[in-house]
Protein backbone atom coordinates (compact mmCIF):
# COMPACT_ATOMS: atom_id res chain seq x y z
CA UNK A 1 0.00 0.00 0.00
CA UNK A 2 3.05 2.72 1.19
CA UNK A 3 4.48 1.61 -1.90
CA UNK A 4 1.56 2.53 -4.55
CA UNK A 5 0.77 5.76 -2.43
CA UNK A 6 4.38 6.88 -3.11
CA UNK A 7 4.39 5.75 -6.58
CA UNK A 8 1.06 8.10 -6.95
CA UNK A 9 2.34 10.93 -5.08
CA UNK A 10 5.67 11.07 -7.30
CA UNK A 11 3.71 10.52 -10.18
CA UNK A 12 0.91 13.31 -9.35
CA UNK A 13 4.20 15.55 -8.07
CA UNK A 14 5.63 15.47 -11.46
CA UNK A 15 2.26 16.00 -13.44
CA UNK A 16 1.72 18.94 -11.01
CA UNK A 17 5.40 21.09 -11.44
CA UNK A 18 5.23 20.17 -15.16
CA UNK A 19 2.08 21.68 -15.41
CA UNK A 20 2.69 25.13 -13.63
CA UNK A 21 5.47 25.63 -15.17
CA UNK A 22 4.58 25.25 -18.33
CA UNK A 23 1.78 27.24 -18.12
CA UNK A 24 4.26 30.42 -18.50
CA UNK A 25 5.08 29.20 -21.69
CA UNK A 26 1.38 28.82 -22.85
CA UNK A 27 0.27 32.11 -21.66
CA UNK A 28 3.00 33.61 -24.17
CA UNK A 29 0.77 32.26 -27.04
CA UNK A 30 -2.72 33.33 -25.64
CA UNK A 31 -3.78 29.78 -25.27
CA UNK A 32 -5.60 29.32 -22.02
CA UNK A 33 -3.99 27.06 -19.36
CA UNK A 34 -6.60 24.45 -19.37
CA UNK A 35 -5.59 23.03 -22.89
CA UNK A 36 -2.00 21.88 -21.49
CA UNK A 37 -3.52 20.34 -18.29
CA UNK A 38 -5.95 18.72 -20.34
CA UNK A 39 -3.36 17.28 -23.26
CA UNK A 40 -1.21 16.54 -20.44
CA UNK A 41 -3.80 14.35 -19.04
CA UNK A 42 -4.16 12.60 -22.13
CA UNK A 43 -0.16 12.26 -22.73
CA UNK A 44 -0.30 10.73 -19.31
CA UNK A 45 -3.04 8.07 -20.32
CA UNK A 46 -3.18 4.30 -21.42
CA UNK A 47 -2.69 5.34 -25.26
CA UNK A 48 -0.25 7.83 -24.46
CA UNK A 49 3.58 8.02 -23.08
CA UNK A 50 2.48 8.08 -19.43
CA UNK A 51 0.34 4.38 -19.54
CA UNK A 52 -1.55 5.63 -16.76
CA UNK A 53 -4.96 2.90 -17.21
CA UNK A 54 -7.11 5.44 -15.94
CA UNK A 55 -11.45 4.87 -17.21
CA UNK A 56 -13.17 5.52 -13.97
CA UNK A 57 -16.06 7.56 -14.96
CA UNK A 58 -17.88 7.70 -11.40
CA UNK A 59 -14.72 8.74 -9.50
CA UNK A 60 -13.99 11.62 -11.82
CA UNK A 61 -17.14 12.75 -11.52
CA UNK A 62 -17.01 12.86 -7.58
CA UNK A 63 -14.25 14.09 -7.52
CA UNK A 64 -15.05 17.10 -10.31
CA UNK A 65 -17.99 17.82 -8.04
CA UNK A 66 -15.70 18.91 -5.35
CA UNK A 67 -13.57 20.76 -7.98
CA UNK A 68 -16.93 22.64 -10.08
CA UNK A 69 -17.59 23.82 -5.94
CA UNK A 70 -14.59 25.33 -5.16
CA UNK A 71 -14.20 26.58 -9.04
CA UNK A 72 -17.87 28.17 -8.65
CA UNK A 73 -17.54 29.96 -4.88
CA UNK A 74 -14.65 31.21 -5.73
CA UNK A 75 -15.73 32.78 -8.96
CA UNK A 76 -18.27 34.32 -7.20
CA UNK A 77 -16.37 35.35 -4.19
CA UNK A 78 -13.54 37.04 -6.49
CA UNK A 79 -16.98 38.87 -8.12
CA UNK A 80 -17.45 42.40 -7.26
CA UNK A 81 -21.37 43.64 -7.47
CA UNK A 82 -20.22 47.41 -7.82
CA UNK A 83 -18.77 46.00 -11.16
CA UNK A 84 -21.21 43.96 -13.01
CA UNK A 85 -24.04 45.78 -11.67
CA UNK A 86 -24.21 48.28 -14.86
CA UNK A 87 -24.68 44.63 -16.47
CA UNK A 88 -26.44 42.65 -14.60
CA UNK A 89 -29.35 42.47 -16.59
CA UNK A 90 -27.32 41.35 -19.62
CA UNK A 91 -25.31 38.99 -17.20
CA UNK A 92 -28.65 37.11 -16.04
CA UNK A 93 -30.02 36.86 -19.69
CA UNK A 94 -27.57 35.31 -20.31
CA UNK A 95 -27.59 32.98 -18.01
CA UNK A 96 -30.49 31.94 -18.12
CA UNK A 97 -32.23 32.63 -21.77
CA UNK A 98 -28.87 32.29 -23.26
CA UNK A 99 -28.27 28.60 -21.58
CA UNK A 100 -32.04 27.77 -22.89
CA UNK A 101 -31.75 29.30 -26.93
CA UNK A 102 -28.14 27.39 -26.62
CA UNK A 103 -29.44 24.04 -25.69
CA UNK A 104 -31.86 24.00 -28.00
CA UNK A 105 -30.30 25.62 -31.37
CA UNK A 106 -27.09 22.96 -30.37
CA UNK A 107 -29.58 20.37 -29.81
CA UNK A 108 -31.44 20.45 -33.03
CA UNK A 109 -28.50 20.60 -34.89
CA UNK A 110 -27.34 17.33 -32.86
CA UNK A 111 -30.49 15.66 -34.03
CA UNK A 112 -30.60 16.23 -37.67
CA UNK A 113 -26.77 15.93 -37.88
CA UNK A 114 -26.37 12.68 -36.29
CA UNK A 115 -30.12 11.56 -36.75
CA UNK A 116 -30.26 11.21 -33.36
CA UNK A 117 -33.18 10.79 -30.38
CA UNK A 118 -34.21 14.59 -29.54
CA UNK A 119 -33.78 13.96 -25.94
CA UNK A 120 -30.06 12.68 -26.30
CA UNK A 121 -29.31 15.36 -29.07
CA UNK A 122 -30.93 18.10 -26.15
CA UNK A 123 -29.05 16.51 -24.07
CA UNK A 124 -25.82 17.24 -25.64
CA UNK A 125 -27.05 20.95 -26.33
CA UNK A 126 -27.46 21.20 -22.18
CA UNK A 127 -23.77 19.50 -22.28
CA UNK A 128 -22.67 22.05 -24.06
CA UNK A 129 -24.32 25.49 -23.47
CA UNK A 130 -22.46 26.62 -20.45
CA UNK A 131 -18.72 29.37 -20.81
CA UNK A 132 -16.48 28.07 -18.35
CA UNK A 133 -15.20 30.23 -15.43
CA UNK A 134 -11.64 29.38 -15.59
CA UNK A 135 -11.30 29.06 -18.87
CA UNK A 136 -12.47 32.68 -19.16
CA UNK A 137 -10.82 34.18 -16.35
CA UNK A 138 -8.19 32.73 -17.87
CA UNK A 139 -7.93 34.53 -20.83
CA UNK A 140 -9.56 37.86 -19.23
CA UNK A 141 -6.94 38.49 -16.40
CA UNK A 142 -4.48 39.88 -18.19
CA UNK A 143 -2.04 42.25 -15.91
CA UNK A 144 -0.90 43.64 -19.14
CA UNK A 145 -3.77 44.02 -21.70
CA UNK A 146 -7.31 43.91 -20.98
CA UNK A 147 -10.62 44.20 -22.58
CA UNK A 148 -13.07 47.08 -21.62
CA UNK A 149 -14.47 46.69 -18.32
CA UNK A 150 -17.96 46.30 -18.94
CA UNK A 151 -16.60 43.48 -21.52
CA UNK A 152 -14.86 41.64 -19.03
CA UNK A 153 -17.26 41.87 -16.16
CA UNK A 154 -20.26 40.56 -18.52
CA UNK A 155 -18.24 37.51 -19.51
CA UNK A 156 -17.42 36.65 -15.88
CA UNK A 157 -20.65 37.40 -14.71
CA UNK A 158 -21.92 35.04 -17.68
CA UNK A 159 -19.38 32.35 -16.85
CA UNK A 160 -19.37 32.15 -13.14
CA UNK A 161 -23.40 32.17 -12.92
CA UNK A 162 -24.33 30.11 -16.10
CA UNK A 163 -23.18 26.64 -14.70
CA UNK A 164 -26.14 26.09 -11.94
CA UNK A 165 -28.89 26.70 -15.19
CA UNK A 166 -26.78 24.39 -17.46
CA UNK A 167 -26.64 21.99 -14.83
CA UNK A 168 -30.37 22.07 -13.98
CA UNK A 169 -31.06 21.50 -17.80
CA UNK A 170 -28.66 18.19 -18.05
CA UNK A 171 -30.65 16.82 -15.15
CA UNK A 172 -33.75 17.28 -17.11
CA UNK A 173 -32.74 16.20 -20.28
CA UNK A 174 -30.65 13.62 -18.31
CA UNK A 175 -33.91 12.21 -16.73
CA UNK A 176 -35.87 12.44 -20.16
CA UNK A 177 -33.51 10.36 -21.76
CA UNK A 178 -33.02 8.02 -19.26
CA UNK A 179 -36.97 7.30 -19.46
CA UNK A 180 -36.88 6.74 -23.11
CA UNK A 181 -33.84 4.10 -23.26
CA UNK A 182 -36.28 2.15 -20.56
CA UNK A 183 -34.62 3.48 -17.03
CA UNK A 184 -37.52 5.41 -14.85
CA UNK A 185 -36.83 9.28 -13.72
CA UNK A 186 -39.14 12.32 -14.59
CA UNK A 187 -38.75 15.68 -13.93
CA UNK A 188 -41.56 17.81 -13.16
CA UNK A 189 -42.15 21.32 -13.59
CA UNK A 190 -42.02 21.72 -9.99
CA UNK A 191 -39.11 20.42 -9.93
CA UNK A 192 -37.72 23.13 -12.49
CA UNK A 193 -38.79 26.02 -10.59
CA UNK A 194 -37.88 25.12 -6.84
CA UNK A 195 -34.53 23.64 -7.97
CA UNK A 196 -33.10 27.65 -8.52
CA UNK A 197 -35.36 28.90 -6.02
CA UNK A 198 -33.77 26.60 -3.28
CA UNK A 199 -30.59 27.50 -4.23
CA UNK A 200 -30.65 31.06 -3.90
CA UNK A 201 -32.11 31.08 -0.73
CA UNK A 202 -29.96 28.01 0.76
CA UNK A 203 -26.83 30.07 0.09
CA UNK A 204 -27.83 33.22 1.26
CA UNK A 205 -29.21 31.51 4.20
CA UNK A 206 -25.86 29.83 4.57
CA UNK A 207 -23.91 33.33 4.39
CA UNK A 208 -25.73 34.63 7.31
CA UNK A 209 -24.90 31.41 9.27
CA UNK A 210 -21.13 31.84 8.39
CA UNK A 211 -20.77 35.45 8.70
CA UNK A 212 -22.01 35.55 12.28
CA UNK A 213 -19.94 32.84 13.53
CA UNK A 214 -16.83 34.14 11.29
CA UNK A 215 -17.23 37.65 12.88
CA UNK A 216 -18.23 36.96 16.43
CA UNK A 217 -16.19 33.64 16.79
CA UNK A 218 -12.45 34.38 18.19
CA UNK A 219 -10.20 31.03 16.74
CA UNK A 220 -7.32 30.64 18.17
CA UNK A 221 -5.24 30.51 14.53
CA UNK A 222 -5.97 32.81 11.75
CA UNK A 223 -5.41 29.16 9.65
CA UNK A 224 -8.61 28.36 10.98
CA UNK A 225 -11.02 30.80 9.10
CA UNK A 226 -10.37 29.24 5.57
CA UNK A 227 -10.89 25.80 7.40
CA UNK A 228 -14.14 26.82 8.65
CA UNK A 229 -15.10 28.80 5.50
CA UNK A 230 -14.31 25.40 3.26
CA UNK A 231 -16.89 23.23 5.81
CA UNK A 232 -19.42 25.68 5.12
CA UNK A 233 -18.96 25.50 1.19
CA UNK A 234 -19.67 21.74 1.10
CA UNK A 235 -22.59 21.91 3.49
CA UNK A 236 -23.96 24.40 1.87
CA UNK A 237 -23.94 22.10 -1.17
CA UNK A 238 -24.18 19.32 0.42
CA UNK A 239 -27.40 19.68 2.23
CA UNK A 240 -29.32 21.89 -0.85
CA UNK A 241 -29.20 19.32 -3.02
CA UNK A 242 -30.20 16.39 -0.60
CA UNK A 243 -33.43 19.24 -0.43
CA UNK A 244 -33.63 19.05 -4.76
CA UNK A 245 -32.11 22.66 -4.31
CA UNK A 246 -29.47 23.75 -7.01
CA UNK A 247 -26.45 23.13 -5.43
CA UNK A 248 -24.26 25.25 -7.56
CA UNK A 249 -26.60 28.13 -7.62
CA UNK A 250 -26.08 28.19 -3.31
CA UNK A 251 -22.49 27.87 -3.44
CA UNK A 252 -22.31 30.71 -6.56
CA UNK A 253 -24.39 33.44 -4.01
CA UNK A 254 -22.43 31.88 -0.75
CA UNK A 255 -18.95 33.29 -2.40
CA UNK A 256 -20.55 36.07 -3.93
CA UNK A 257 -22.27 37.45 -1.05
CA UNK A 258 -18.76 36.98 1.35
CA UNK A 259 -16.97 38.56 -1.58
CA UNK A 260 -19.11 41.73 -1.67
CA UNK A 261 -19.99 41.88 2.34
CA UNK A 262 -17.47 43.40 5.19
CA UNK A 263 -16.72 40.42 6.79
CA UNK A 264 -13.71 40.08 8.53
CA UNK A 265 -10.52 37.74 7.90
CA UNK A 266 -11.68 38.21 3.86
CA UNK A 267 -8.44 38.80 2.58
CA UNK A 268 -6.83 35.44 4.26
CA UNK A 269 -10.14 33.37 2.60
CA UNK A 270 -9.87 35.30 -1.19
CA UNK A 271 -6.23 34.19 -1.03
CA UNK A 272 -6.73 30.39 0.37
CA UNK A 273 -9.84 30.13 -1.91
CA UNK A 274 -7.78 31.78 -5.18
CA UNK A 275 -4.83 29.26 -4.43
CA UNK A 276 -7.03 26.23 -3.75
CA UNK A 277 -9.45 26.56 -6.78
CA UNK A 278 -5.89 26.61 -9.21
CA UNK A 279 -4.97 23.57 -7.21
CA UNK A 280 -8.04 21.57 -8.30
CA UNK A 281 -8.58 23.19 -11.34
CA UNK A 282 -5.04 21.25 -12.48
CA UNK A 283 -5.81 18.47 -10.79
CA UNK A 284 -9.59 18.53 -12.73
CA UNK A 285 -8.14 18.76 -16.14
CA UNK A 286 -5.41 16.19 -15.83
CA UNK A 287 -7.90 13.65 -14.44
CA UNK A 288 -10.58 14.53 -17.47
CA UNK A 289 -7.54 14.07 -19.73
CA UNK A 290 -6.31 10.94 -18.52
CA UNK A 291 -10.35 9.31 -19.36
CA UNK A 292 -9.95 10.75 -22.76
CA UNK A 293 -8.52 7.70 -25.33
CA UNK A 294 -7.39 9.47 -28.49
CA UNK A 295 -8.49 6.05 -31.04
CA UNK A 296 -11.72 7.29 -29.95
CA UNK A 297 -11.09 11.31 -30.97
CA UNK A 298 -9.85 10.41 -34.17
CA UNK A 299 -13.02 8.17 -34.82
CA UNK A 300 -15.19 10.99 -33.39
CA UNK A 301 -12.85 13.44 -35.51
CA UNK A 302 -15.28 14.86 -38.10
CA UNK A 303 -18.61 14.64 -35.92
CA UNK A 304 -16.93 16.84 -33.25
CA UNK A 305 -15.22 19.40 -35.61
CA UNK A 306 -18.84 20.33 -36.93
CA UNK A 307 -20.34 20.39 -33.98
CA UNK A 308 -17.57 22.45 -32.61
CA UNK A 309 -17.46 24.79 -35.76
CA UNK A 310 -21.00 25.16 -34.85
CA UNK A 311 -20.80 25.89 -31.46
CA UNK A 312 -18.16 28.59 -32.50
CA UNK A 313 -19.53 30.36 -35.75
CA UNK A 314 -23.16 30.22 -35.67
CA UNK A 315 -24.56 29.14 -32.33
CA UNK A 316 -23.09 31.40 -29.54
CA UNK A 317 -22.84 34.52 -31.71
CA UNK A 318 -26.45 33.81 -32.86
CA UNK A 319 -27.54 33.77 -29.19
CA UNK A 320 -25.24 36.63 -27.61
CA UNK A 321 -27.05 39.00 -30.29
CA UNK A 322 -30.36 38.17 -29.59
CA UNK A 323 -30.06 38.19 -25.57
CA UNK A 324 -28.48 41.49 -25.93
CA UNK A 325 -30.24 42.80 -28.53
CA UNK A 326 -31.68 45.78 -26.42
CA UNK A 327 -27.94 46.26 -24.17
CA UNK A 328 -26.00 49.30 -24.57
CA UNK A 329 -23.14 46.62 -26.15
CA UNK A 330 -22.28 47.67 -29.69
CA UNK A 331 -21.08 45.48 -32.61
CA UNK A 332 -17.98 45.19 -31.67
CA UNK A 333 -18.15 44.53 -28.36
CA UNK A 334 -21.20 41.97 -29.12
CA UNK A 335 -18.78 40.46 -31.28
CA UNK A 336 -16.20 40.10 -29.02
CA UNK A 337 -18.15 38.64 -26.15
CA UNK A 338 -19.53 35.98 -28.74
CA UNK A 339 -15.77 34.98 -29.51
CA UNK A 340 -14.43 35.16 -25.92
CA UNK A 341 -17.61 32.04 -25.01
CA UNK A 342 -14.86 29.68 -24.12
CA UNK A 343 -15.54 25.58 -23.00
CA UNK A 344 -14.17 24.52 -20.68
CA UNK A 345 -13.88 21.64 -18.19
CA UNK A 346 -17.40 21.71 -16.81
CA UNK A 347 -19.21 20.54 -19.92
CA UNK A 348 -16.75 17.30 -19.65
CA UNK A 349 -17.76 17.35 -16.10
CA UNK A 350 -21.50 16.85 -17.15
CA UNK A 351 -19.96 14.54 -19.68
CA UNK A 352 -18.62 12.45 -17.26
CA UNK A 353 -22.30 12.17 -15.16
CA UNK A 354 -24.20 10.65 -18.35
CA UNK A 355 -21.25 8.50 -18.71
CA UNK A 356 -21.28 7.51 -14.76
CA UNK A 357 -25.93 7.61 -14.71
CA UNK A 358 -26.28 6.00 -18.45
CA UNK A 359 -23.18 3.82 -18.97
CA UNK A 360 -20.87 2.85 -22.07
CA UNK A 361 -23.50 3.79 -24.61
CA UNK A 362 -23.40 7.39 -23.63
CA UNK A 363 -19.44 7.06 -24.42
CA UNK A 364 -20.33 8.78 -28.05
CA UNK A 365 -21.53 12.04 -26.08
CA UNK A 366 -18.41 12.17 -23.38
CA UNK A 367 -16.10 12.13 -26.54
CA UNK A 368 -18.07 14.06 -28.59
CA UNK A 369 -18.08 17.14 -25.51
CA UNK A 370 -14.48 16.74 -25.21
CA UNK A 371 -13.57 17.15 -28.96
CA UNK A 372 -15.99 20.10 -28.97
CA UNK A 373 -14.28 21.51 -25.63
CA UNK A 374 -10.49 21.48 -27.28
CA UNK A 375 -11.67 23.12 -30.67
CA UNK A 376 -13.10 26.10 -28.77
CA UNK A 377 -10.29 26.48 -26.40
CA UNK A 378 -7.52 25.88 -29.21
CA UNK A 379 -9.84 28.05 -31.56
CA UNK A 380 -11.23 31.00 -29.54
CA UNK A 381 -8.59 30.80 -26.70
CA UNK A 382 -5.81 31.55 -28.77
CA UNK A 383 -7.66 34.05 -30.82
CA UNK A 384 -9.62 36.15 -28.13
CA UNK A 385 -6.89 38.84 -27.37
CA UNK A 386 -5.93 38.90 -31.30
CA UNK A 387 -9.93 39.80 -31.96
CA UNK A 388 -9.82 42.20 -29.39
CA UNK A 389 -7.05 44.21 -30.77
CA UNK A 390 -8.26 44.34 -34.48
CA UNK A 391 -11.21 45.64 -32.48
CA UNK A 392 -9.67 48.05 -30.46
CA UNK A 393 -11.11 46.47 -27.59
CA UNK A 394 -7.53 45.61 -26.40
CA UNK A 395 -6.40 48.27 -23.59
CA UNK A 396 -2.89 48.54 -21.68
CA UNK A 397 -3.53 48.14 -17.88
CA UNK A 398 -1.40 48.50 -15.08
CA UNK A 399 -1.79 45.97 -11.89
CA UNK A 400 -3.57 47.62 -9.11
CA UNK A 401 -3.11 45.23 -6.12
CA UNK A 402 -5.09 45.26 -2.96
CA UNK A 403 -3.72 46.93 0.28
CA UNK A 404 -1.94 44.16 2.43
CA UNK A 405 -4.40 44.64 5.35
CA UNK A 406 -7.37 43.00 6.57
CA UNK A 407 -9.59 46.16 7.42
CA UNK A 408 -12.28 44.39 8.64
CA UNK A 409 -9.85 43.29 11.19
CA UNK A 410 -8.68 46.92 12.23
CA UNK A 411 -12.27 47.94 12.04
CA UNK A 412 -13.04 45.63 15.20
CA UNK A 413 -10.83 47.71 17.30
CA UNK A 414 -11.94 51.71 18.35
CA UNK A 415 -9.66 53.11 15.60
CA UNK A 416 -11.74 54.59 12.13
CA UNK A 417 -10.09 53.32 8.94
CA UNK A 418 -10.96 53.76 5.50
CA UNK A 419 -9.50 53.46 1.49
CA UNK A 420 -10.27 56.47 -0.18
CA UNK A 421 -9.36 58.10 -4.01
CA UNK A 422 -8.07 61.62 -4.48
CA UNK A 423 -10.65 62.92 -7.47
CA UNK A 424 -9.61 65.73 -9.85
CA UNK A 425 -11.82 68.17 -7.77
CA UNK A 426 -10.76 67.31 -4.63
CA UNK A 427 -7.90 69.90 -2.55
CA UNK A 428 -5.70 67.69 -1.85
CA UNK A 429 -4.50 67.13 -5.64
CA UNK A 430 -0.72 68.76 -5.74
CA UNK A 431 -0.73 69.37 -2.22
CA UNK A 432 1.77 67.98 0.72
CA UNK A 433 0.53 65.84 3.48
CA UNK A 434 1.57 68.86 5.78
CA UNK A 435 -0.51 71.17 4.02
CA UNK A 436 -3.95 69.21 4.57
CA UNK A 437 -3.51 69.87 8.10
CA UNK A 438 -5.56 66.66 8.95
CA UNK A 439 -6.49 66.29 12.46
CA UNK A 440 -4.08 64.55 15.36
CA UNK A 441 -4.24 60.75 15.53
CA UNK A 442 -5.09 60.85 11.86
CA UNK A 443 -2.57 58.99 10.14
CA UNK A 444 -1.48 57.56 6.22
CA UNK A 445 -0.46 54.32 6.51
CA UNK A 446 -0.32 54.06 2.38
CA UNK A 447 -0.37 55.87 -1.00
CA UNK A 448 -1.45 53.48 -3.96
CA UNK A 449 -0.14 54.46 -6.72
CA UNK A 450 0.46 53.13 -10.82
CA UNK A 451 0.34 49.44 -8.96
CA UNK A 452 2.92 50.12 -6.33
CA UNK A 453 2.65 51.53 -3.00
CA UNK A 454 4.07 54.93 -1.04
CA UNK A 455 4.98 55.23 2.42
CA UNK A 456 4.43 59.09 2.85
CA UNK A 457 5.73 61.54 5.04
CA UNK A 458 4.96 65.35 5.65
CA UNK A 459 6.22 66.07 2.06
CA UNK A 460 4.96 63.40 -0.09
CA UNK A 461 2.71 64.99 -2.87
CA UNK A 462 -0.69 63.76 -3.82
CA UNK A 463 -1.52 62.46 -7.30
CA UNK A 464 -5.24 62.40 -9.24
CA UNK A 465 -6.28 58.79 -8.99
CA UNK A 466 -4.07 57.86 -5.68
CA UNK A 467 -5.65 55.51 -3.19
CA UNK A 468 -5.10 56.44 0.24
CA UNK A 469 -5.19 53.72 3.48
CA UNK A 470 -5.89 56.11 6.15
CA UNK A 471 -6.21 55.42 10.00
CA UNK A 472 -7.59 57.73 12.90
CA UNK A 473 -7.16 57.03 16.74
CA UNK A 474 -10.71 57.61 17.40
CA UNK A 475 -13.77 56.07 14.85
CA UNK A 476 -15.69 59.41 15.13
CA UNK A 477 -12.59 61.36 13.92
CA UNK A 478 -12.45 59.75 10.21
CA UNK A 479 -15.24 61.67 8.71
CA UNK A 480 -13.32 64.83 9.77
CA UNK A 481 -10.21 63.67 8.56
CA UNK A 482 -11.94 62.47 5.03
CA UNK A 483 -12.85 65.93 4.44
CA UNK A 484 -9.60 67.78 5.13
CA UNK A 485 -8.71 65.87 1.14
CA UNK A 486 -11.81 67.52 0.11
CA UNK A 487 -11.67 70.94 0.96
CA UNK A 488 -9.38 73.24 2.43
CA UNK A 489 -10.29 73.02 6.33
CA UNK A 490 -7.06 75.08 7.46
CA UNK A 491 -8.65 78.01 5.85
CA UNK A 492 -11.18 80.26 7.88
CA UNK A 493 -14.56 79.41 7.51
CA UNK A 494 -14.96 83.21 7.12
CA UNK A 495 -12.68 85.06 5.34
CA UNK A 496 -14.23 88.32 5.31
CA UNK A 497 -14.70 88.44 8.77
CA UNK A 498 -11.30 87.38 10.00
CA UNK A 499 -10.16 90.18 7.41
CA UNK A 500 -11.92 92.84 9.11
């Protein structure tokens, strides 16, 4: 037994390393990271160099359920409201009408093109009709170059949300298809409408649970919080689905509700969660590439490149123009968010259910996913940032980290603290920190500036756009202190008066 856990462990070791650090190389090319974990996998396989006899369909899929989770909450948690808010309403239609017009357009196409049942050809379309998170964020976050902001924060909106509806729609079909090869599941239309229901209110329900033991429970270690915030995750999936609630869905608002709430110790859980969800994302990919036997691509070869031409050219621009027909997106940016609709690993994850729930005659559809999964990340990923540019949708940005302080922390104690931005109007543009003559026990821990960070003293000058950490003794005095960047407080309130 030691000796086939080592044997693993040095095996998944070297699989691991190779992986991140190749992934530097990739980047260079555009390509997003997933296709060398995934052709890695498949390298690593019974057909390829590795010999790794790897064709356990109901383990993967257990074991992508815990990956999906993480990949999900954390989407959501690294989500900020203020920033899709402007597109929310494009965000949810697609979501939700987009994941609908997608299953069936793909669907039909299934069924005359491979003459087909409807219910297994919908079934692919359900497969099929969900972006994937990573691969998008991917692409997206860029230090260097990005697309325009209410771009970016439509397709991550899209992508982190879309997976609950997809899911909910392979269940269906799933269950419909079952009953027609002879196996007995039915979904009502109950069913369809408390699934989401459940699973909005299960994770905000959940939130409320964790943020009043996270904020009013003292741990001893600060290792702890991510600990307790990961148990919360998978009950909060865990016990919404054993209710027919949409799992996904409750973890999706869980994250995204602690990522847009004060709630101390956040920085420490966006971290753990950020490094984690990479962790399993690699691990995800590999294992979905190591089930993937190549004799069967090539067989599937010319089935999955129209499907996958279709998927690209005609079926998700048709359906990003009609679901934002009446948006404020113009052609080109339309455009551009139909190209950057990227596949990912979750549509092999729902693969890999039919496989485990219908057996080896649903081995057509897991193949046919994954060949239609590699054309659109070899296809779009590699093209995105090239479409972009001819586009001029392709900006230069400069890496604006976060402060290195838990405020929510600091904000326990009696002391005020607050992140504000020096405006063009405000007084304190050009001036000194002596000259704002800010209260006493007001202090400036940090000046955030073109990505990097300024310890100031009494002659440090302030800049348009600078973010300022600043910290007062007393929480009543940081209004005050706010102000003195506003206006000019050390002047009399009176001139004429004083003049006389």
């Amino acid at each position: 037994m030691e000796y086939i856990l080592n044997n693993s462990l040095l095996i998944g070791s070297i699989l691991l390393l190779l992986s991140v650090v190749m992934s530097k190389s990739l980047s260079k090319f555009g390509l997003p990271i997933l296709v060398l974990f995934l052709f890695i996998g498949m390298i690593s396989g019974s057909e390829g160099i590795g010999g790794i006899d790897y064709e356990n369909y109901e383990l993967t899929h257990s074991l992508s359920l815990v990956a999906i989770c993480l990949i999900i909450f954390t989407g959501g948690l690294l989500t900020k409201i203020s920033d899709v808010k402007p597109v929310m309403t494009s965000g949810i239609v697609l979501s939700t009408l987009g994941i609908l017009l997608t299953t069936g357009l793909v669907g039909i196409f299934c069924h005359y093109l491979f003459h087909i049942h409807l219910y297994e050809s919908l079934l692919i379309g359900a497969i099929l009709s969900s972006t994937d998170a990573a691969a998008v964020f991917t692409v997206l976050r860029d230090k260097n170059a990005q697309v325009p902001k209410n771009v970016k924060s439509l397709l991550e909106l899209e992508s982190g949300s879309n997976d609950p509806m997809a899911y909910l729609l392979v269940t269906v079909f799933l269950g419909l298809y079952q009953a027609d090869i002879g196996n007995s599941e039915s979904i009502s239309v109950i069913y369809f409408l408390l699934n989401p229901l459940f699973g909005i209110l299960g994770g905000y329900a959940f939130f409320k649970i964790f943020k009043l033991i996270n904020d009013k429970v003292e741990l001893d270690f600060e290792g702890l919080y991510p600990a307790l915030a990961l148990g919360f995750l998978f009950l909060t999936y865990s016990l919404v689905t054993s209710f027919h609630g949409n799992g996904f869905l409750a973890v999706y608002i869980f994250g995204l509700r602690i990522g847009n709430e004060r709630i101390i110790h956040k920085h420490i859980l966006t971290s753990f969660f950020d490094g984690i969800s990479w962790l399993f994302q690699i691990g995800l990919f590999i294992m979905l590439g190591l089930l993937v036997f190549p004799s069967r691509l090539y067989e599937i070869a010319p089935s999955g490149a129209m499907l996958g031409i279709f998927c690209v050219l005609v079926a998700r621009p048709a359906i990003v123009f009609i679901c934002l027909m009446f948006s404020k997106f113009d052609y080109r940016e339309k455009l551009l968010i139909s190209w950057a609709g990227l596949k990912g690993a979750t549509p092999i994850v729902f693969a890999s259910l039919v496989a485990t729930t219908v057996g080896t005659e649903s081995l057509f559809i897991f193949d046919l996913v994954f060949f239609t999964v590699i054309i659109s990340a070899l296809v779009q990923g590699s093209t995105v940032k090239m479409l972009a540019k001819k586009l001029n949708l392709l900006i230069e940005s400069v890496f604006d980290p976060d402060f290195p302080i838990d405020l929510e922390v600091i904000e326990k104690t009696k002391n005020g603290i607050r992140e504000i931005k020096v405006e063009d109007t405000d007084f304190a543009v050009e001036k000194r920190v002596v000259d704002l003559g800010l209260p006493r026990g007001t202090v400036i821990l940090f000046i955030k500036r073109n990505g990097g960070f300024i310890i100031p003293d009494g002659s440090t000058s302030f800049k348009t756009q600078d973010k300022i950490l600043i910290v007062t003794s007393e929480k009543d005095d940081l209004e005050n202190s706010i102000q003195h960047f506003k206006v000019d407080k050390t002047a009399p309130e009176n001139p004429e008066v004083t003049a006389s």
